[in-house]
N, C-alpha and C. Protein backbone atom coordinates (compact mmCIF):
# COMPACT_ATOMS: atom_id res chain seq x y z
N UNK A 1 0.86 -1.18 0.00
CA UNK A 1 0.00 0.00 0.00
C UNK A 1 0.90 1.23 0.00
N UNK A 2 0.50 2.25 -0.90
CA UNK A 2 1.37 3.48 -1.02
C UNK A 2 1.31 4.24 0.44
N UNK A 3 2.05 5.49 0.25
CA UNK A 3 1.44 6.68 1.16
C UNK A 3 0.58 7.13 1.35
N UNK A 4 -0.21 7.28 -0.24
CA UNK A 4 -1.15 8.37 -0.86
C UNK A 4 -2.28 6.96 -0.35
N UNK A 5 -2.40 5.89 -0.65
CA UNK A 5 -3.70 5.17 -0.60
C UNK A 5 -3.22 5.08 1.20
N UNK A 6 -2.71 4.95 2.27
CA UNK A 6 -2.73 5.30 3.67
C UNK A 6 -3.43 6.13 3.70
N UNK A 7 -2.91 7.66 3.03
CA UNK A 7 -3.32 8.71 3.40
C UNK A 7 -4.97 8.65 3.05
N UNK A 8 -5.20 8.62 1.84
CA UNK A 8 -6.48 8.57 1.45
C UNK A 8 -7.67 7.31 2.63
N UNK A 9 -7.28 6.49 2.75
CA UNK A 9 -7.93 5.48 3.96
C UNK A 9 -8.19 6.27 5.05
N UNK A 10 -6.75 7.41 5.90
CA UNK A 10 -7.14 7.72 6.75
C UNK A 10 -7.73 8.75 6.73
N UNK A 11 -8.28 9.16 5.86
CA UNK A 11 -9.17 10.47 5.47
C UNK A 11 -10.46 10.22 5.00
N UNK A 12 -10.29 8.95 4.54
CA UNK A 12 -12.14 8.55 4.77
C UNK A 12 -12.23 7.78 6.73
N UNK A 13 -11.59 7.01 6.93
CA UNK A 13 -11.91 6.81 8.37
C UNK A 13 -12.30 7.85 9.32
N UNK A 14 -11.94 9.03 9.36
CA UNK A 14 -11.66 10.56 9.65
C UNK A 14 -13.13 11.14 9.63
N UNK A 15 -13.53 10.98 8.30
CA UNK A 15 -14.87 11.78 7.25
C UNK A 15 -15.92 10.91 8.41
N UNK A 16 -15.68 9.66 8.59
CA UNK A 16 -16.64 8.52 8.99
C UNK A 16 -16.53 8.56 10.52
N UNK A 17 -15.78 9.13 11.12
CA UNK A 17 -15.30 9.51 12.49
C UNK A 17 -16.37 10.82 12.40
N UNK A 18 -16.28 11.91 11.80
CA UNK A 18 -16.96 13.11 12.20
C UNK A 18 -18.41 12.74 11.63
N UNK A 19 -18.61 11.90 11.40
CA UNK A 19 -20.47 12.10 10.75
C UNK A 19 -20.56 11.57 11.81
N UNK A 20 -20.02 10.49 12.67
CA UNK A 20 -20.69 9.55 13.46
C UNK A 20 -21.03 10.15 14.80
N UNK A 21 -19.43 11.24 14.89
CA UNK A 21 -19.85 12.24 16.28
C UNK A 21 -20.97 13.12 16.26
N UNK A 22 -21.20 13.79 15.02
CA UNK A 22 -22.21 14.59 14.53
C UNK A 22 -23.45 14.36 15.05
N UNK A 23 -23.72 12.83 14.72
CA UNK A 23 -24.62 12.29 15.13
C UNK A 23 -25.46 12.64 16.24
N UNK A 24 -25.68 13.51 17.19
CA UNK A 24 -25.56 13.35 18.52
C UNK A 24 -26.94 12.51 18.88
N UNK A 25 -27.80 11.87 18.28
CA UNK A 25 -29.13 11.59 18.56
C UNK A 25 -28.62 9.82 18.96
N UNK A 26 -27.93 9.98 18.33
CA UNK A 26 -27.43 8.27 18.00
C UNK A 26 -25.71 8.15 18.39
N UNK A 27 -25.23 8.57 19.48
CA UNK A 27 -24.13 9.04 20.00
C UNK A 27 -23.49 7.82 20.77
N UNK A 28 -24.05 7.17 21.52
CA UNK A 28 -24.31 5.82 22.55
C UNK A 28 -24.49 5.15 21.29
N UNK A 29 -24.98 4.73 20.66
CA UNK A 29 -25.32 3.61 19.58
C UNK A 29 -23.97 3.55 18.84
N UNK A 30 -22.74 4.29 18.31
CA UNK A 30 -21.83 4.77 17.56
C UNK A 30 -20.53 4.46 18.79
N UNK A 31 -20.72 4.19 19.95
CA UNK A 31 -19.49 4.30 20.92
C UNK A 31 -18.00 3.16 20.41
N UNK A 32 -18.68 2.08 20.10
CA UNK A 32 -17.69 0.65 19.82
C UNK A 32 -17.11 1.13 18.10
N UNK A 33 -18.33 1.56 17.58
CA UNK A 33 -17.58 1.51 16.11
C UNK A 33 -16.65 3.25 16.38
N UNK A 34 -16.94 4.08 17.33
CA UNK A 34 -15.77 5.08 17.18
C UNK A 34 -14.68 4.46 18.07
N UNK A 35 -14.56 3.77 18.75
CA UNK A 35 -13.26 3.26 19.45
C UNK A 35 -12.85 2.47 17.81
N UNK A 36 -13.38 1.34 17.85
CA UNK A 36 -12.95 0.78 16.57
C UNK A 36 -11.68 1.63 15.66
N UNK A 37 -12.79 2.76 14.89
CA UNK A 37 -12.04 3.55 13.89
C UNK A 37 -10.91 4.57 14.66
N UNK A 38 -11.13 4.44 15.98
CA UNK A 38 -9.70 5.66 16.76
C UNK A 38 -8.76 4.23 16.54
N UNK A 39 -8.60 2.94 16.88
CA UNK A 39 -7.98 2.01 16.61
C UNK A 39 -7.51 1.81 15.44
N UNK A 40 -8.00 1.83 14.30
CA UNK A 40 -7.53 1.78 12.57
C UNK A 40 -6.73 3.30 12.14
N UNK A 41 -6.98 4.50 12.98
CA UNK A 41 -6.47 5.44 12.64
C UNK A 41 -5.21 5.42 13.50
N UNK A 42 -5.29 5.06 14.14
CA UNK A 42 -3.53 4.60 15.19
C UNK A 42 -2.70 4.19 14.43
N UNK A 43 -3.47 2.94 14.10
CA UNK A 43 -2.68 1.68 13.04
C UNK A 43 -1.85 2.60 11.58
N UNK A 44 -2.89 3.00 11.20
CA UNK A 44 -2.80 3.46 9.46
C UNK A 44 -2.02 4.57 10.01
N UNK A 45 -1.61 5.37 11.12
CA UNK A 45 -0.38 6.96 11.57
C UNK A 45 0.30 5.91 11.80
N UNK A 46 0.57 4.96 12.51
CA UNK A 46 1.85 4.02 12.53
C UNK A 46 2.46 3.48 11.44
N UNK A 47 1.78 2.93 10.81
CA UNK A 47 2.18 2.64 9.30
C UNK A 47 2.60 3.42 8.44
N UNK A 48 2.28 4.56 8.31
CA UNK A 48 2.64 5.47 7.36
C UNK A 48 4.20 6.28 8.32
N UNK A 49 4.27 5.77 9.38
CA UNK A 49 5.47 6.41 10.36
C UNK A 49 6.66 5.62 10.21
N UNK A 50 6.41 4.16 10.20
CA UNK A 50 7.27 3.33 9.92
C UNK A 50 7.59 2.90 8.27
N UNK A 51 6.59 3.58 7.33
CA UNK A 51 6.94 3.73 5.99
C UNK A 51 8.58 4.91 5.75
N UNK A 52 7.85 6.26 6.42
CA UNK A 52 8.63 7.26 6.34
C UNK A 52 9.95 6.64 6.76
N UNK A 53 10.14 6.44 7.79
CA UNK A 53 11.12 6.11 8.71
C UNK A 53 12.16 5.08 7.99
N UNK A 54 11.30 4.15 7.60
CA UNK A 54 12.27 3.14 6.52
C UNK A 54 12.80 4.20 4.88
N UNK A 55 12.21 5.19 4.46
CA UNK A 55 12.26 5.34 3.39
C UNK A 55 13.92 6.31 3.76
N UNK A 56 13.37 7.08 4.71
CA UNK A 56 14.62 8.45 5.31
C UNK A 56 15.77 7.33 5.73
N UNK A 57 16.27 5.87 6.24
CA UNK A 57 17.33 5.48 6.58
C UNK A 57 17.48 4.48 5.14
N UNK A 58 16.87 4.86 4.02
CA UNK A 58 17.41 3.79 3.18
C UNK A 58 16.90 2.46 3.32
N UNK A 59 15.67 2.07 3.57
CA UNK A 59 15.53 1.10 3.86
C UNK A 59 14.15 0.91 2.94
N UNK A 60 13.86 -0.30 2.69
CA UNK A 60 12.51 -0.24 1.46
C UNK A 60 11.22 -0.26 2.84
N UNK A 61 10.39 0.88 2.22
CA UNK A 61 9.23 1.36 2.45
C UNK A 61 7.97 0.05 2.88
N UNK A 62 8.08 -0.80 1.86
CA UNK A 62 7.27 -1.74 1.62
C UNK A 62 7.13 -2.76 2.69
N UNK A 63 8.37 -2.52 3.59
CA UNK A 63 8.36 -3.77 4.29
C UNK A 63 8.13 -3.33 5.50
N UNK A 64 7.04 -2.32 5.34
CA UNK A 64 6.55 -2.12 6.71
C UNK A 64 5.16 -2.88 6.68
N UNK A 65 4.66 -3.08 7.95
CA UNK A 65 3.62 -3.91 8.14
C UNK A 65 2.76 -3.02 9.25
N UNK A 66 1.15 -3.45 8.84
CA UNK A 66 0.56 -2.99 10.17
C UNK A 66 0.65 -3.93 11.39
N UNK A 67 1.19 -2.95 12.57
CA UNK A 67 1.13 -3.70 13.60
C UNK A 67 -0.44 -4.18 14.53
N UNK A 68 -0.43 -4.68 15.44
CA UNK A 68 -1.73 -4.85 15.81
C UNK A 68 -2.43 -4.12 17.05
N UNK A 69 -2.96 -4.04 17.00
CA UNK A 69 -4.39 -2.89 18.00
C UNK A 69 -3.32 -2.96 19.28
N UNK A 70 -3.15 -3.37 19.89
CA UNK A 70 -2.73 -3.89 21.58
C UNK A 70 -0.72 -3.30 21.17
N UNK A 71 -0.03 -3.42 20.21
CA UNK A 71 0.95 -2.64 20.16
C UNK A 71 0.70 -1.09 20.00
N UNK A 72 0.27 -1.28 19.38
CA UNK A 72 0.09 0.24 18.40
C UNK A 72 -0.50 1.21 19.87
N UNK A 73 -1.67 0.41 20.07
CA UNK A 73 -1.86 1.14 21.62
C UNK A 73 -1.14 1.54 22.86
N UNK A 74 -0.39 0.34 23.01
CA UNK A 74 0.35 0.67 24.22
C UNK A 74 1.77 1.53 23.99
N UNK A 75 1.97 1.50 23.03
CA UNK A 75 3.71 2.13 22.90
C UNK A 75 3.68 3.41 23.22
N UNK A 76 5.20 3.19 24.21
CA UNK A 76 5.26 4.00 24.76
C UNK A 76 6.17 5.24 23.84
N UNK A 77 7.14 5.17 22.97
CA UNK A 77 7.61 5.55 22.40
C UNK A 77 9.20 5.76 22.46
């Protein structure tokens, strides 16, 4: 997956994040699927961090991977 298709993913997850807050009638009904998507938007800024990161030391881009919910969460940095 490129930069641009990351980027583009996390900009519809984003779009789909603010309609859902918008929502306010249906706010409680939306709670699991907005944790959810704060979880995929972690993932997809990590990924695109460890893209960069490989690309700036010379290293191929590609062989970054998404890590999983429970890393991505806890790191401390």
């Amino acid at each position: 997956m490129s930069d641009k298709k990351i980027l583009e993913h996390i900009t519809a997850l984003v779009d789909e994040e603010h309609r859902l807050r918008d929502d306010h009638a249906a706010r409680d009904q939306h709670a699991e699927r907005l944790r959810h998507l704060a979880e995929q938007l972690d993932q997809c800024w990590d990924l695109l961090r460890q893209r960069r990161a490989k690309r700036e030391f010379g290293d191929d881009p590609t062989e970054a991977a998404v890590r999983d919910v429970l890393t991505v969460e806890t790191y401390k940095g």
